[in-house]
Protein backbone atom coordinates (compact mmCIF):
# COMPACT_ATOMS: atom_id res chain seq x y z
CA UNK A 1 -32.76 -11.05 -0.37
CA UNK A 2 -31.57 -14.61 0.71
CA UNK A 3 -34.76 -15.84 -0.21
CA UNK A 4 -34.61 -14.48 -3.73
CA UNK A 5 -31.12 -16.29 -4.08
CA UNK A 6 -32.63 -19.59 -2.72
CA UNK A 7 -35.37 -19.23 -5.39
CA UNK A 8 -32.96 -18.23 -8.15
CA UNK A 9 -30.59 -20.96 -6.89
CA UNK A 10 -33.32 -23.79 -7.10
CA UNK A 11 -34.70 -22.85 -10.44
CA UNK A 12 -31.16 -23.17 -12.26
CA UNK A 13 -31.36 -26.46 -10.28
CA UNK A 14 -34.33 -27.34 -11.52
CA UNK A 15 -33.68 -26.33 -15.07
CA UNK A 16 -30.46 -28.61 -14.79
CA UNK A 17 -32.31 -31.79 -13.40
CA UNK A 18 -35.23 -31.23 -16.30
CA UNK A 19 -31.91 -31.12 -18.93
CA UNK A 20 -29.73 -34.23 -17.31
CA UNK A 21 -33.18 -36.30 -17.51
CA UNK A 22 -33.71 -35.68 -20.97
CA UNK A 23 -30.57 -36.64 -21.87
CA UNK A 24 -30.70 -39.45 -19.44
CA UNK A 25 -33.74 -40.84 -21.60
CA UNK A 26 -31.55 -40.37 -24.34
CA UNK A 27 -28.51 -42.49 -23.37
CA UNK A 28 -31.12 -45.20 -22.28
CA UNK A 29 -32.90 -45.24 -25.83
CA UNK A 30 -29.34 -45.76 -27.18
CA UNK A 31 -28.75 -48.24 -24.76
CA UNK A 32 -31.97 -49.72 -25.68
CA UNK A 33 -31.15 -49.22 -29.35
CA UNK A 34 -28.11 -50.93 -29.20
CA UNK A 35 -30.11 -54.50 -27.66
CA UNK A 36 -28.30 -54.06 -24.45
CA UNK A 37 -31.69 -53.12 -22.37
CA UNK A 38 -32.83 -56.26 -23.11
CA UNK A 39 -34.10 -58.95 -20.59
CA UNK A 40 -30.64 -60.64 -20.37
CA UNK A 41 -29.10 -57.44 -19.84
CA UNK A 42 -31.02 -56.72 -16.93
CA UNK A 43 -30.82 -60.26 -15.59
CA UNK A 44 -27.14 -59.65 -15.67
CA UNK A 45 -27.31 -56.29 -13.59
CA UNK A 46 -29.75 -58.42 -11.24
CA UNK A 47 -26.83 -61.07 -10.49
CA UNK A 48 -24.01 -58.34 -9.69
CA UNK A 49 -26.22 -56.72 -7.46
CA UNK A 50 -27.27 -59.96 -5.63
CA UNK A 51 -23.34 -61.06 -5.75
CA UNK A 52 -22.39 -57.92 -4.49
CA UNK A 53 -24.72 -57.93 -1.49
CA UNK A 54 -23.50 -61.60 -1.09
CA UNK A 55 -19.65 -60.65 -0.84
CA UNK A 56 -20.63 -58.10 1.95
CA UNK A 57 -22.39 -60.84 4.36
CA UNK A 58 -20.25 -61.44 7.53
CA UNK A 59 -19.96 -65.47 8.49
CA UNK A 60 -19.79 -66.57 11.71
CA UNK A 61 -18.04 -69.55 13.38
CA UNK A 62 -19.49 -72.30 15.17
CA UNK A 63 -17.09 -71.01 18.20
CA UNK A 64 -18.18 -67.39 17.64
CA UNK A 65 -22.19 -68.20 17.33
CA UNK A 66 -22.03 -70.36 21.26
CA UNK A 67 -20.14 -66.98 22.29
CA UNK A 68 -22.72 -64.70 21.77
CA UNK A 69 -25.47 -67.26 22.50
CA UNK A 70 -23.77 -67.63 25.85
CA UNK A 71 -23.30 -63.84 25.94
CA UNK A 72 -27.28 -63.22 25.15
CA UNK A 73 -27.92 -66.15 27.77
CA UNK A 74 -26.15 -64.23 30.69
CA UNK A 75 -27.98 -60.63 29.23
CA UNK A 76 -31.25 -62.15 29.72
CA UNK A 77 -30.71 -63.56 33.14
CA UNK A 78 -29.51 -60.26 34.14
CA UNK A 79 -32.33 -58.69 33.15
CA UNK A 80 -34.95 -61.30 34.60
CA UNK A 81 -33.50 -60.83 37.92
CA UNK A 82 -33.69 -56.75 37.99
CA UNK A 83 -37.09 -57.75 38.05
C-alpha cells in the first residue's frame, strides 16, 4: 500500500517537473527573444557571480596570519615529538 502511494506520489512529481521544464524553455526563448540571452547578458551574470564569491572571502591581518603560523609551528612540534 505505501509503495503504491510512493509510486503515485512520484509520478505526479514527475508529471510536474516534465510541465515546469517546458515552460522553463519557454521563459528562456522569451528571454532569448527579447536579446537579453545574449553574450553580454551572460557576461554580466558571470561578473555578479564572481563579485559575489569575492564579497564572501575572509582577509586576514598581517598580525592574525604570524598567529596561526606560530600556532601551526607549535602543532607540528607537538606532533614530531609524540614520535
Amino acid at each position: 500500500m505505501a509503495n503504491s502511494r510512493f509510486r503515485a506520489v512520484l509520478s505526479t512529481l514527475q508529471n510536474e517537473e516534465s510541465i515546469l521544464q517546458s515552460q522553463l524553455g519557454k521563459v528562456r526563448d522569451a528571454i532569448a527573444a527579447l536579446g537579453g540571452a545574449g553574450k553580454d547578458y551572460q557576461r554580466r551574470q558571470q561578473v555578479r557571480k564572481v563579485k559575489a564569491v569575492a564579497k564572501n572571502v575572509r582577509r586576514m591581518t598581517a598580525a592574525q596570519k604570524k598567529a596561526v603560523s606560530d600556532r601551526m609551528k607549535k602543532y607540528w612540534q607537538e606532533r614530531k615529538k609524540k614520535k
